[in-house]
C-alpha atoms as a PDB file:
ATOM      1  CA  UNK A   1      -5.974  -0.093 -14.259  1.00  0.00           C
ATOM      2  CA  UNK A   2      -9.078   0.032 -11.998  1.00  0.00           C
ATOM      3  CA  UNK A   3      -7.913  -0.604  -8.351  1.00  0.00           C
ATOM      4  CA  UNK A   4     -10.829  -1.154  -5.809  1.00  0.00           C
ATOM      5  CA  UNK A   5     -11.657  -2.172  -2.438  1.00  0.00           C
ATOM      6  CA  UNK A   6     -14.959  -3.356  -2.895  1.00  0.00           C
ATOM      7  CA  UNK A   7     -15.386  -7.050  -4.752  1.00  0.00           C
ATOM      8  CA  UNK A   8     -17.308  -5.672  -7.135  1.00  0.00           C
ATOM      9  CA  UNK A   9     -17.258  -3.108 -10.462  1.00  0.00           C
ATOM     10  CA  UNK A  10     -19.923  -1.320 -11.101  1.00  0.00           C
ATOM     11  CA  UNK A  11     -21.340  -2.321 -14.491  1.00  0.00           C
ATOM     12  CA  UNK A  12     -18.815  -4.854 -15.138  1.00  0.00           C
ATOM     13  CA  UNK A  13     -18.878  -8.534 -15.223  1.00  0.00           C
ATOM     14  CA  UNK A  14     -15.738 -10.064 -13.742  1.00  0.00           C
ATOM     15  CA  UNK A  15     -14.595 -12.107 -16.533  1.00  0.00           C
ATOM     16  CA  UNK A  16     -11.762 -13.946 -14.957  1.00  0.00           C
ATOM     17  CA  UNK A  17      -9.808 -13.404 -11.578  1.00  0.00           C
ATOM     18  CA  UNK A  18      -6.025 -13.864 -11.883  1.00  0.00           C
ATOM     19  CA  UNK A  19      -5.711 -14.371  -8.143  1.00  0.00           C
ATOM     20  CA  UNK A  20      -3.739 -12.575  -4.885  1.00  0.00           C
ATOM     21  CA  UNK A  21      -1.206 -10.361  -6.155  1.00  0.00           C
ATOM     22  CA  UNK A  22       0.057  -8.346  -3.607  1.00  0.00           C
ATOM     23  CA  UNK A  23       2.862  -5.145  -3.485  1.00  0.00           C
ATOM     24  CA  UNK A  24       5.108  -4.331  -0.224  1.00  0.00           C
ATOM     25  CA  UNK A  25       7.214  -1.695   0.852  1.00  0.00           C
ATOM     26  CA  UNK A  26       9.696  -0.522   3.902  1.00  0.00           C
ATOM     27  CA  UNK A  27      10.349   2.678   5.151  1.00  0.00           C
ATOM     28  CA  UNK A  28      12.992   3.533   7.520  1.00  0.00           C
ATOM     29  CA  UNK A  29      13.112   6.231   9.841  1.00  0.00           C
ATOM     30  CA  UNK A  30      16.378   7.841  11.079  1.00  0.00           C
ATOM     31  CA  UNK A  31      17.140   9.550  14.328  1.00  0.00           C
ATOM     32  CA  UNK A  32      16.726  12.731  12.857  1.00  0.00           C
ATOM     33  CA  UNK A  33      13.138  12.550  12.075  1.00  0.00           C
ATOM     34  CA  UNK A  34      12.804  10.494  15.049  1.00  0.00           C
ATOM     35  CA  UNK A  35      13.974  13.584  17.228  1.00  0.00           C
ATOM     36  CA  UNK A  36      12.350  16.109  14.882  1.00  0.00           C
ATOM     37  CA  UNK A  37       8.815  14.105  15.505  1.00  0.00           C
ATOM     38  CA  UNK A  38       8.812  13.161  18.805  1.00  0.00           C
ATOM     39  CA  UNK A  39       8.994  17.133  19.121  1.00  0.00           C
ATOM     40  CA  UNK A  40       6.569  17.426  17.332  1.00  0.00           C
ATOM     41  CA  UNK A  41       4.206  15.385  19.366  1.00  0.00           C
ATOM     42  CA  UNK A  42       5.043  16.946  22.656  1.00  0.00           C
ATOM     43  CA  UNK A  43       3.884  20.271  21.685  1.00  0.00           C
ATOM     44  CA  UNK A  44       1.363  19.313  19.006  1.00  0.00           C
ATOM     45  CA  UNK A  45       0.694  19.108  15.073  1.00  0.00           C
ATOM     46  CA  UNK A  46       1.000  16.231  12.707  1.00  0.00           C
ATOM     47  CA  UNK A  47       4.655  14.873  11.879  1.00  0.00           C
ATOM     48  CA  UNK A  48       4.644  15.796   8.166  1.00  0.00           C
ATOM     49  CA  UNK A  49       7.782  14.073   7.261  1.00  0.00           C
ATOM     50  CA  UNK A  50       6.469  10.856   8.468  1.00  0.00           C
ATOM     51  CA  UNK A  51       3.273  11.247   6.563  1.00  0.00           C
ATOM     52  CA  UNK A  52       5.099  12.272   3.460  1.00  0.00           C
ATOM     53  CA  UNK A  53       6.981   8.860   3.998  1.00  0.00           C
ATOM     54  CA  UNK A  54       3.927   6.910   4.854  1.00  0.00           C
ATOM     55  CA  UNK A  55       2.578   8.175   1.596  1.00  0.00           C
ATOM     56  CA  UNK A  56       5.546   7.297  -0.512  1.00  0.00           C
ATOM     57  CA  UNK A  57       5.607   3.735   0.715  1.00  0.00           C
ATOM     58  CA  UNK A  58       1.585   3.108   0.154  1.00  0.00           C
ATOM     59  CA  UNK A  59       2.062   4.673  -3.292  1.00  0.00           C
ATOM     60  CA  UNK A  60       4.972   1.747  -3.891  1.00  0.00           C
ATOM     61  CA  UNK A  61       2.975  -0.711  -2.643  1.00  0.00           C
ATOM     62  CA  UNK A  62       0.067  -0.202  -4.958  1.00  0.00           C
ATOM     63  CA  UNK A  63       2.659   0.278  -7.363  1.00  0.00           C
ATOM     64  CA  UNK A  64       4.097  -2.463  -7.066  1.00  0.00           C
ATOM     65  CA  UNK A  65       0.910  -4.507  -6.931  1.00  0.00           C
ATOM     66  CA  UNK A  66      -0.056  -3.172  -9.793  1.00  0.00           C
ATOM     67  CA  UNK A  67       2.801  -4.219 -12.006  1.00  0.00           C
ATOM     68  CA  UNK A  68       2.091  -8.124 -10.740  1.00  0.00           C
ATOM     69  CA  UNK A  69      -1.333  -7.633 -11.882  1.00  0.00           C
ATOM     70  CA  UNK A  70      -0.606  -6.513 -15.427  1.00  0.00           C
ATOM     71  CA  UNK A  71       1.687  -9.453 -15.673  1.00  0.00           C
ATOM     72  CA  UNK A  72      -1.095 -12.280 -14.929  1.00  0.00           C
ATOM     73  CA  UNK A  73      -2.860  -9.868 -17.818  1.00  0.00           C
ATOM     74  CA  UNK A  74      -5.540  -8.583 -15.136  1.00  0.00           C
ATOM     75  CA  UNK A  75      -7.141  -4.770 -15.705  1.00  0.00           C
ATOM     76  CA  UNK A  76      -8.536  -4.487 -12.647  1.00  0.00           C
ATOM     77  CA  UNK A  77      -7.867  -5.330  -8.542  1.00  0.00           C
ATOM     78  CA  UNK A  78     -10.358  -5.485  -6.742  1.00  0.00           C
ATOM     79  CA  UNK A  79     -11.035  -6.114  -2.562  1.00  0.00           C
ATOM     80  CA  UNK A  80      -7.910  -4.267  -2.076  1.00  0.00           C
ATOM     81  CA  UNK A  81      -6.784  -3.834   1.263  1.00  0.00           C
ATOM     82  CA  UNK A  82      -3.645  -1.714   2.835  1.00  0.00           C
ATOM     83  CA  UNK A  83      -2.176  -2.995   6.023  1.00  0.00           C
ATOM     84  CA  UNK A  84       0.670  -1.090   7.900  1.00  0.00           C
ATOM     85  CA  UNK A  85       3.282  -3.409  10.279  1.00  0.00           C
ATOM     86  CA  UNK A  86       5.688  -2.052  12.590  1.00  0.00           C
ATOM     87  CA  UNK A  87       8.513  -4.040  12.786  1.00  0.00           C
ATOM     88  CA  UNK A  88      10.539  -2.263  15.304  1.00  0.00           C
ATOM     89  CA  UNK A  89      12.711  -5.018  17.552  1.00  0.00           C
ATOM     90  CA  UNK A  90      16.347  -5.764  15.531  1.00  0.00           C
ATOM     91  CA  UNK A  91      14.536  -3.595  12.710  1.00  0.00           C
ATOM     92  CA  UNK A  92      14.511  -0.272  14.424  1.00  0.00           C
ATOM     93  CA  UNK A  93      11.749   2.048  13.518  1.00  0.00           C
ATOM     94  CA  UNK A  94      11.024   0.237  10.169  1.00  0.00           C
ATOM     95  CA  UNK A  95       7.165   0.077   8.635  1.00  0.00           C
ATOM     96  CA  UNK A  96       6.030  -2.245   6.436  1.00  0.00           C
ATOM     97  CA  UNK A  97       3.365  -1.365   4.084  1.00  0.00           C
ATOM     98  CA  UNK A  98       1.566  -3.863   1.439  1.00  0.00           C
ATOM     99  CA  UNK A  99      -0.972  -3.905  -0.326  1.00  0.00           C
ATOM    100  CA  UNK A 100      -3.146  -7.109  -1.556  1.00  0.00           C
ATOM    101  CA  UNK A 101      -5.924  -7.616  -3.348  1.00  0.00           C
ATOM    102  CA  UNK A 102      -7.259 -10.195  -6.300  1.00  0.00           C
ATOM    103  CA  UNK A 103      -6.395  -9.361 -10.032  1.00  0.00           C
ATOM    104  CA  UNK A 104      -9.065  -9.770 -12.042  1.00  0.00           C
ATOM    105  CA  UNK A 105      -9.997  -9.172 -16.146  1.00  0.00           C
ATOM    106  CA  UNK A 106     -13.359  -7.338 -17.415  1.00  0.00           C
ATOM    107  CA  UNK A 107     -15.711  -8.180 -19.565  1.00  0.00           C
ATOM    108  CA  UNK A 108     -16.771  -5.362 -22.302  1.00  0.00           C
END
C-alpha cells in the first residue's frame, strides 16, 4: 500500500477516496530513561532510547492506519500527516503519536 503525504499519485487517477482513516499510538517513558536522558542532555548527544521509542510508536501508527485503510478496500493514503502530543499532566511523560490521512483506491 502506497502511503503519501502529498494529495496526489503520480500517474494515477484517484478512483475513489474511502475517507479519514487515521492510526494512534502511546508511548510511556519510565524514570529510568527519564534519568538516563536528562543526562544525556546536560552533557550532550541525542537520547537514543527515546528516539528508538519515538520510532516504534510512528511505525504503529502508520501501522495501524494502514490496516483501517485496507478494510474500507483503499490501496493507497494519501495527504498523510504525523502529529506528536505530549500529554504529560495525570499522564506523566506519555506521547501520543497518530497518524491521519484519506484512504483512497487507484485506477489502473
Amino acid at each position: 500500500m502506497l502511503i503519501l503525504t502529498s494529495n496526489t499519485v503520480e500517474g494515477k487517477v484517484i478512483g475513489r477516496y474511502h475517507g479519514i482513516v487515521t492510526g494512534d499510538a502511546l508511548i510511556g517513558a519510565n524514570i529510568y530513561k527519564d534519568l538516563f536522558s536528562g543526562v544525556r542532555d546536560v552533557v550532550g548527544g541525542r537520547t537514543s532510547a527515546y528516539e528508538r521509542e519515538l520510532a516504534r510508536a510512528r511505525e504503529l501508527a502508520l501501522s495501524s492506519m494502514r490496516e483501517a485503510a485496507e478494510k474500507l478496500g483503499a490501496d493507497a493514503i494519501i495527504g498523510v500527516r504525523i502529529d506528536y502530543h505530549n500529554l504529560g499532566g495525570t499522564m506523566g511523560n506519555t506521547i501520543l503519536v497518530s497518524a491521519t490521512g484519506t484512504a483512497v483506491s487507484l485506477e489502473e
